[in-house]
N, C-alpha and C. Protein backbone atom coordinates (compact mmCIF):
# COMPACT_ATOMS: atom_id res chain seq x y z
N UNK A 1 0.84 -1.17 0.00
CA UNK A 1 0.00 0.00 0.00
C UNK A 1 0.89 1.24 0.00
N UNK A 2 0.64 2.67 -0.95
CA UNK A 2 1.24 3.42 -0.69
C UNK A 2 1.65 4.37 0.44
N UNK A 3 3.14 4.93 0.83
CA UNK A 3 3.41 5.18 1.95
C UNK A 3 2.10 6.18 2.72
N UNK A 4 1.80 7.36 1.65
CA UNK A 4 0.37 7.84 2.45
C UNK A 4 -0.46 7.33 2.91
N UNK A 5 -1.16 6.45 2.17
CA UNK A 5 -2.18 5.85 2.46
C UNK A 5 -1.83 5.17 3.70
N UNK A 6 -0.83 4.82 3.56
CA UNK A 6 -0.88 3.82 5.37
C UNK A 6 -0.24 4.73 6.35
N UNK A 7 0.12 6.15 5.89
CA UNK A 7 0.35 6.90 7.35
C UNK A 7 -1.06 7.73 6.99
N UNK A 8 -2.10 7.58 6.84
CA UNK A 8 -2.70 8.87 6.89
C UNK A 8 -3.47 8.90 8.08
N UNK A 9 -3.40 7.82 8.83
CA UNK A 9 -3.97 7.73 10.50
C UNK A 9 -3.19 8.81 11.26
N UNK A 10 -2.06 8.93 10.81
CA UNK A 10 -1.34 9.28 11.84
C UNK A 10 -1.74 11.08 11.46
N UNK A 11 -1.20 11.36 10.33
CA UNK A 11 -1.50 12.42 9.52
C UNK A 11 -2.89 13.34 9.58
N UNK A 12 -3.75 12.03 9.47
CA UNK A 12 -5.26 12.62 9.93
C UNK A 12 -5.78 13.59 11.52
N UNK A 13 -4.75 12.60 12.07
CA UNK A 13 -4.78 13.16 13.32
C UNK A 13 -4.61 15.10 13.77
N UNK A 14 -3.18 14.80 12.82
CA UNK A 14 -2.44 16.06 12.62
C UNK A 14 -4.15 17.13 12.11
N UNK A 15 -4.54 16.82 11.11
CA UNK A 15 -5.54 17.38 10.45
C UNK A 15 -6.41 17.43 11.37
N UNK A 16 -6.83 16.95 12.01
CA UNK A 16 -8.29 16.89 12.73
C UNK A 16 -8.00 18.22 13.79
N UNK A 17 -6.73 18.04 13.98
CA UNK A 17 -5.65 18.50 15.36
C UNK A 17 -6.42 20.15 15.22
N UNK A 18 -5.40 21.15 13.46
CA UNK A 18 -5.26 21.77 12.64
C UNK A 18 -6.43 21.85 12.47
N UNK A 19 -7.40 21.41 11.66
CA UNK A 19 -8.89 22.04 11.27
C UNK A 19 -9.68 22.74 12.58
N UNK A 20 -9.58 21.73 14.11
CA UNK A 20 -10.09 22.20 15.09
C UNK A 20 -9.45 23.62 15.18
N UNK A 21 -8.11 23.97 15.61
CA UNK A 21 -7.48 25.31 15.71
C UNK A 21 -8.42 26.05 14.82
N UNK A 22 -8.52 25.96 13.14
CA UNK A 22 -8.68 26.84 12.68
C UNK A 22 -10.17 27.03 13.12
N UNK A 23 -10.82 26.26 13.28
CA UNK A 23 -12.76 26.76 13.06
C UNK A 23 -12.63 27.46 14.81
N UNK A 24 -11.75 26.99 15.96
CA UNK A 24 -11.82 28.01 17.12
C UNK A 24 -11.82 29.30 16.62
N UNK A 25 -10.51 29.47 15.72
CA UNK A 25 -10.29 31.06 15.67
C UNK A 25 -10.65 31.74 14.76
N UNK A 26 -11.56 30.80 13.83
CA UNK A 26 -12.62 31.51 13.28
C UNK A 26 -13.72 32.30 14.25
N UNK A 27 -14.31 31.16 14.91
CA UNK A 27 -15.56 31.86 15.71
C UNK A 27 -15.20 32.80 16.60
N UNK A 28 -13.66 32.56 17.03
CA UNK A 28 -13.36 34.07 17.96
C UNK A 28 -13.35 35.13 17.11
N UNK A 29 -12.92 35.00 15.37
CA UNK A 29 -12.75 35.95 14.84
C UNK A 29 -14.43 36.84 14.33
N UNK A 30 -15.51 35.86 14.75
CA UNK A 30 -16.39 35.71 14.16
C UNK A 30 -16.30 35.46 12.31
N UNK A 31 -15.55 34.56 11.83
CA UNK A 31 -16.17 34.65 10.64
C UNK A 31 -16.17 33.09 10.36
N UNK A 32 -17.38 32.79 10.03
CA UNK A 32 -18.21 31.21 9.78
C UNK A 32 -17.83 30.81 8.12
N UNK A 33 -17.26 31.72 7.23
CA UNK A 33 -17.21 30.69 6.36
C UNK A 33 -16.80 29.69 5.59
N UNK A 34 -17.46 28.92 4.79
CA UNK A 34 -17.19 27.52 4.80
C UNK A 34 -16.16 27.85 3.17
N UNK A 35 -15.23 26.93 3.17
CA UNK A 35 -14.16 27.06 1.99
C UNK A 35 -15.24 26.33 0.45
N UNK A 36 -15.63 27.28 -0.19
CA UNK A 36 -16.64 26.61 -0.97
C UNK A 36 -15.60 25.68 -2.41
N UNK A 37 -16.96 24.55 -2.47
CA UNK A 37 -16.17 24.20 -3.61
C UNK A 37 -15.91 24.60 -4.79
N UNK A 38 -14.88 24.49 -5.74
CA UNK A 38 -15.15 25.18 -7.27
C UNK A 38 -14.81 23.83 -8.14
N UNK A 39 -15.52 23.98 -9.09
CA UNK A 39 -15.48 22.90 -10.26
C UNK A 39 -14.20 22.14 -10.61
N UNK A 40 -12.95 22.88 -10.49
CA UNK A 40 -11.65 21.92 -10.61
C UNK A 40 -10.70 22.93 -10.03
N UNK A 41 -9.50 21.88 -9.05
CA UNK A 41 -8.48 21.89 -9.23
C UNK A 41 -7.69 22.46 -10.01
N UNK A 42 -6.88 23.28 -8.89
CA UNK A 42 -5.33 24.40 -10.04
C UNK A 42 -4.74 22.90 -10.53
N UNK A 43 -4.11 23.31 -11.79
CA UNK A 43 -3.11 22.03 -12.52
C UNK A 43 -2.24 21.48 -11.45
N UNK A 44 -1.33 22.72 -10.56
CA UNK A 44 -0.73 22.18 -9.82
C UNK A 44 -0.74 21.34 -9.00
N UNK A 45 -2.35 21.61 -8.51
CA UNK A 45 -2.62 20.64 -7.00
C UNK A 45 -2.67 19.16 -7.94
N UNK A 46 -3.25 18.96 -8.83
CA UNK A 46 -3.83 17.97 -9.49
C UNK A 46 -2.52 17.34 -9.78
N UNK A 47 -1.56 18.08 -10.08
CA UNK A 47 0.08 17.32 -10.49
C UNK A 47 0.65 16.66 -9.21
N UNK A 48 0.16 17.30 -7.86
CA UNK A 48 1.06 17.25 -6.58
C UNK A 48 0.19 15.80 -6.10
N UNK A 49 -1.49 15.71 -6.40
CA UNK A 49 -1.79 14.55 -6.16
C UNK A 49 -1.53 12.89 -6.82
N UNK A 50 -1.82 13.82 -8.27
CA UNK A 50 -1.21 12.37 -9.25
C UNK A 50 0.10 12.32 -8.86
N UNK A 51 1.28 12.89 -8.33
CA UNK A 51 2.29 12.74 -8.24
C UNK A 51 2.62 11.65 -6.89
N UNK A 52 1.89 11.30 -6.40
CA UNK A 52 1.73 10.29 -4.97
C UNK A 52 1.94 9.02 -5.62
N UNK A 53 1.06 8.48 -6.80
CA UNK A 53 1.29 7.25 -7.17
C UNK A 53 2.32 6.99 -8.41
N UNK A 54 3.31 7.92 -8.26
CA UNK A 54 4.74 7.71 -9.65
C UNK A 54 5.38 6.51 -9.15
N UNK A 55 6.10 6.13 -9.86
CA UNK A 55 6.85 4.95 -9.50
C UNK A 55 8.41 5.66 -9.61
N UNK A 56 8.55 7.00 -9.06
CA UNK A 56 9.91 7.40 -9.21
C UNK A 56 9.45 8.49 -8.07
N UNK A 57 10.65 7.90 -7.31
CA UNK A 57 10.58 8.42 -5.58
C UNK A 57 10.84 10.10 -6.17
N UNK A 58 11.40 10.33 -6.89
CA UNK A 58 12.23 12.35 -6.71
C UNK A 58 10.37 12.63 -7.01
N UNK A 59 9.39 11.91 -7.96
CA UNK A 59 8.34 12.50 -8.55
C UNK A 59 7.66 12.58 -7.19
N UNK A 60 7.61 11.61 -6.32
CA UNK A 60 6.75 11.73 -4.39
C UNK A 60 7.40 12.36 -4.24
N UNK A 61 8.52 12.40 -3.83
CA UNK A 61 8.92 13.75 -2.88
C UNK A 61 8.87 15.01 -3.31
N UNK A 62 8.56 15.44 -5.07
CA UNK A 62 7.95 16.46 -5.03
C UNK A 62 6.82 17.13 -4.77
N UNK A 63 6.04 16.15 -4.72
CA UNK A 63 4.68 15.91 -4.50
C UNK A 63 4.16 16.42 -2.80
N UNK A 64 4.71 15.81 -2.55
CA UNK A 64 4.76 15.85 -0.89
C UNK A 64 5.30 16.75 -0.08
N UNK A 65 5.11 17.35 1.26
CA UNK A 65 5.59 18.03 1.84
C UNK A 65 6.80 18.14 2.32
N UNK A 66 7.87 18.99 2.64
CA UNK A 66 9.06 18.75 2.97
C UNK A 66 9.61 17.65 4.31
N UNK A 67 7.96 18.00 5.05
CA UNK A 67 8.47 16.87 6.18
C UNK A 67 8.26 15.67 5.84
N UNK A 68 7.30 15.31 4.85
CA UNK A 68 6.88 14.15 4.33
C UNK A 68 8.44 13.31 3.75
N UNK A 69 8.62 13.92 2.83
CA UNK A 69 9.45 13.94 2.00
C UNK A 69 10.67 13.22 2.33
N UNK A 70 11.33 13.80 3.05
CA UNK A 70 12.37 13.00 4.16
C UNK A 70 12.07 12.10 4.66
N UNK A 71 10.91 11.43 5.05
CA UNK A 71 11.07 10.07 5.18
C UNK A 71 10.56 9.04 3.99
N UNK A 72 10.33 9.39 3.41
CA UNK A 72 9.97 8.43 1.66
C UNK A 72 11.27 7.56 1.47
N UNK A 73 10.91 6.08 1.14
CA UNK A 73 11.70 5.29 0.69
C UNK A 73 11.66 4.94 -0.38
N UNK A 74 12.41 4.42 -1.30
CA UNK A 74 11.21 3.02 -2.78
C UNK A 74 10.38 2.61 -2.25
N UNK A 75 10.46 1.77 -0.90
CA UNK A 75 9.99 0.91 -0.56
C UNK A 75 8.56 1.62 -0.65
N UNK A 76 8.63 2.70 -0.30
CA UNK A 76 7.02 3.36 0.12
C UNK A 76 6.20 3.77 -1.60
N UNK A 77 6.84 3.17 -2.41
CA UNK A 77 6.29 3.69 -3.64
C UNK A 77 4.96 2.85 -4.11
N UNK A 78 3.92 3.43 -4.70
CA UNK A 78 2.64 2.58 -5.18
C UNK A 78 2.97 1.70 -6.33
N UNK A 79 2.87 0.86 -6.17
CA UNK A 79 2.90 -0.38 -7.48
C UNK A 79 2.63 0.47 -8.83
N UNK A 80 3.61 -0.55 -9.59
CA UNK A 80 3.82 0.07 -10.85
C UNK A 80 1.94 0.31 -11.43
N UNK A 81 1.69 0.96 -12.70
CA UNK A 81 0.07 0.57 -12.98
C UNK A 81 -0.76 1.39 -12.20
N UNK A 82 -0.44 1.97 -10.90
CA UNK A 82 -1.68 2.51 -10.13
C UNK A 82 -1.69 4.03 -10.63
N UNK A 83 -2.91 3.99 -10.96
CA UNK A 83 -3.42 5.89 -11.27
C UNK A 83 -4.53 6.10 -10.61
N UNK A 84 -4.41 7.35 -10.03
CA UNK A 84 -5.17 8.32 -8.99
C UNK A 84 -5.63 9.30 -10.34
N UNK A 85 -7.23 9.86 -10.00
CA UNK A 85 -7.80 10.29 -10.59
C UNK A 85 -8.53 11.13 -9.83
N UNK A 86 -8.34 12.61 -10.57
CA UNK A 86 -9.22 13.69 -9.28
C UNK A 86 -10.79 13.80 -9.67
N UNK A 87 -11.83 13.72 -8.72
CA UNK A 87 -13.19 13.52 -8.87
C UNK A 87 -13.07 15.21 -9.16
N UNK A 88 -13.97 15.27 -10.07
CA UNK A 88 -13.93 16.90 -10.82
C UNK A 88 -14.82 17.26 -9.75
N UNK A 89 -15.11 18.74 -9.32
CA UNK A 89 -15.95 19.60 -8.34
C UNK A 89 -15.87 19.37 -6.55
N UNK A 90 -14.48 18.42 -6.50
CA UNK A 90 -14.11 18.16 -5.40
C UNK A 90 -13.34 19.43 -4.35
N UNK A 91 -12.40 20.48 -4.76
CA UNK A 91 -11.74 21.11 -4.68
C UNK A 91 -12.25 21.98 -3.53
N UNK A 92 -11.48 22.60 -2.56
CA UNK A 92 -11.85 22.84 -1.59
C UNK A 92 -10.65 23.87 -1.13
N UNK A 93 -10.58 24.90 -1.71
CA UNK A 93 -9.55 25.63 -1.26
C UNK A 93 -9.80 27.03 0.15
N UNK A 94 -8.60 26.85 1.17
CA UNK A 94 -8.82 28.06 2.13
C UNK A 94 -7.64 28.38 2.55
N UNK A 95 -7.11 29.68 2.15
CA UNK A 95 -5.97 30.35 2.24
C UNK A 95 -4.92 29.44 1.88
N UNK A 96 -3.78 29.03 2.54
CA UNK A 96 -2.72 28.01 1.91
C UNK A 96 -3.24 26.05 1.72
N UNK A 97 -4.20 26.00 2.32
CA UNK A 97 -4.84 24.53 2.78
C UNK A 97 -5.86 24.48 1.62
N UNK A 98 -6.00 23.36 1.56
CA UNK A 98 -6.66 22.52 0.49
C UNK A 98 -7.14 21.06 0.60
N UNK A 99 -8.40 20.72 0.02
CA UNK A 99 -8.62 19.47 0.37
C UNK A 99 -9.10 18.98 -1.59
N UNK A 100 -9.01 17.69 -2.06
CA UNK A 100 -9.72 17.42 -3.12
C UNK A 100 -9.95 15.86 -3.12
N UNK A 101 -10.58 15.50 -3.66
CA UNK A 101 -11.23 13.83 -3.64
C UNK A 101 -10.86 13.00 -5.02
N UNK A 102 -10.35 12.11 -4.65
CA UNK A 102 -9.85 11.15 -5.87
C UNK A 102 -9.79 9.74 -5.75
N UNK A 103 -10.14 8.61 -6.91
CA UNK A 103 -9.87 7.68 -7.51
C UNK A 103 -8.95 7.08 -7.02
N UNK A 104 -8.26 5.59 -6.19
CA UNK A 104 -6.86 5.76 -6.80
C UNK A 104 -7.04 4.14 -7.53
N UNK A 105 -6.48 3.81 -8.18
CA UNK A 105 -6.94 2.17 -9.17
C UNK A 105 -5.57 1.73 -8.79
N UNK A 106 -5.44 1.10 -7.76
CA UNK A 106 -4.28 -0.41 -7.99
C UNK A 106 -4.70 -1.22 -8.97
N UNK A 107 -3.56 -1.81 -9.40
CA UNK A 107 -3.41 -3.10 -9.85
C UNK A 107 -4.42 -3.94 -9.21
N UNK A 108 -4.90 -4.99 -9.87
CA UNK A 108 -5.55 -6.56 -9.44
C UNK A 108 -6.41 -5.81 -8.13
N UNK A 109 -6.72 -4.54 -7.88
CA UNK A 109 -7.47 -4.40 -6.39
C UNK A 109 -9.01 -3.54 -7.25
N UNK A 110 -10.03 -3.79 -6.25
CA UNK A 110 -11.19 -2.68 -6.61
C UNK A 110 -10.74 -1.35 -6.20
N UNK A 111 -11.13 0.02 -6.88
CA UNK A 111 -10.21 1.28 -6.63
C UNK A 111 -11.24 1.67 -5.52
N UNK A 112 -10.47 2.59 -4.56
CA UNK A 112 -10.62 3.48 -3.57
C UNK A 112 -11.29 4.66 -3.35
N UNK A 113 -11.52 5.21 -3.15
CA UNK A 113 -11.35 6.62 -2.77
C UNK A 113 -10.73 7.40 -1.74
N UNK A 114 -10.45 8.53 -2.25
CA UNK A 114 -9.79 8.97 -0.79
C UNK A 114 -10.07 10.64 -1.30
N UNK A 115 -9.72 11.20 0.39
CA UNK A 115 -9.71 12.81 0.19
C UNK A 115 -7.97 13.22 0.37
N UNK A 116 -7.56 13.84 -0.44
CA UNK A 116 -5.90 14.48 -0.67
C UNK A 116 -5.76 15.92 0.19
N UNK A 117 -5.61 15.79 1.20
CA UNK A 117 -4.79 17.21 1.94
C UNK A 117 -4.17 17.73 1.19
N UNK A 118 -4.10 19.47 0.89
CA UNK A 118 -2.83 19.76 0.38
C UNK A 118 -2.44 21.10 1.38
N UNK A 119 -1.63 21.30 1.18
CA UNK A 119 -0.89 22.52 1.69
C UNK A 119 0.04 23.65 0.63
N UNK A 120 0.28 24.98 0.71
CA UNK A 120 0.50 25.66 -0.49
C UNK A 120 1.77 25.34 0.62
N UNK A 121 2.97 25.10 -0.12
CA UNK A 121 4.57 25.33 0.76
C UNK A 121 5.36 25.69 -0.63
N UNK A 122 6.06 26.84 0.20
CA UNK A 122 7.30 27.55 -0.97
C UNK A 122 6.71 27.86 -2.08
N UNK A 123 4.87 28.47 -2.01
CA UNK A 123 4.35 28.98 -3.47
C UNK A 123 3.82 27.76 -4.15
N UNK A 124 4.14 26.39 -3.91
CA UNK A 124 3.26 24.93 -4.64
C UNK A 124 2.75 24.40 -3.76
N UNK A 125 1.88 23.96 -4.44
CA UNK A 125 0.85 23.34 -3.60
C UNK A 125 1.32 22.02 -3.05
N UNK A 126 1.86 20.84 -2.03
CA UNK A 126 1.82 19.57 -1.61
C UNK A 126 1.09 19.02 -0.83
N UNK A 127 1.22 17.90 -0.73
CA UNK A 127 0.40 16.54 -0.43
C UNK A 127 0.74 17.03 0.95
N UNK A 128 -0.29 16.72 2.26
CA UNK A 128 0.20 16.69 3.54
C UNK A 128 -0.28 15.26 3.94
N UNK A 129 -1.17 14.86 3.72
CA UNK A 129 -2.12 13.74 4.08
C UNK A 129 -3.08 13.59 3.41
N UNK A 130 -3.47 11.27 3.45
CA UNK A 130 -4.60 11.56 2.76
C UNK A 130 -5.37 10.69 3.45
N UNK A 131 -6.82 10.57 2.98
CA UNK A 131 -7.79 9.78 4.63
C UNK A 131 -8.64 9.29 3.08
N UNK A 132 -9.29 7.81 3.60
CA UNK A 132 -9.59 6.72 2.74
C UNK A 132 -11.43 7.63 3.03
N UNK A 133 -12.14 7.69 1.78
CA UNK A 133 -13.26 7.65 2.10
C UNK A 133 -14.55 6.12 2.28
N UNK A 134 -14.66 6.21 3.46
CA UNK A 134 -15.47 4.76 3.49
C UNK A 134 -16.60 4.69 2.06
């Protein structure tokens, strides 16, 4: 399984952690609103997600966040064959944070879904985490 996908427990956490902060200091700030969706994905984000299932580690670690990044092995790479596909009108952008929903098709497996964290770092958008949708 790819290295995200099997840390995104841990990752999620981080997120759940992070989304709580932000909606507190929203309501202290008073402002309620919700990051609306728009019909697609910047190219970039869409490159930083397809870029999770390459079969060439430099293509994940661009993909991915700097802390991510540093710990990526081969070992953590998705089987050759697997393509992630972004569900169009998924996109969910708020200030540097981002969320979008995608496909991913292993090999020999029924495909997935999942939601893709992103984060804007150094001006591009990367992968922070991703959480399986039941």
């Amino acid at each position: 399984m790819p290295f995200l996908l099997r840390q995104a427990s841990r990752h999620s956490r981080l997120s759940v952690l992070l989304s709580l902060g932000a909606l507190l200091l929203a309501l202290v700030l008073g402002c309620t609103s919700q990051p609306a969706p728009r019909p697609d994905a910047p190219p970039q984000a869409v490159q930083a997600a397809q870029g999770l299932v390459s079969h060439d580690v430099t293509a994940v670690r661009a993909s991915v966040t700097d802390l991510l990044a540093t710990s990526l092995t081969p070992d953590d790479l998705a089987p050759a064959g697997t393509v992630l596909t972004v569900d169009k009108g998924t996109w969910k952008e708020d200030g540097n944070d981002a969320s979008l929903q995608a496909t991913v098709a292993l090999p020999q497996q029924a495909p997935a879904r999942v939601v893709v964290y992103l984060t804007r770092e150094n001006g591009q958008w990367r992968v922070l985490s991703t959480d399986p949708i039941p």
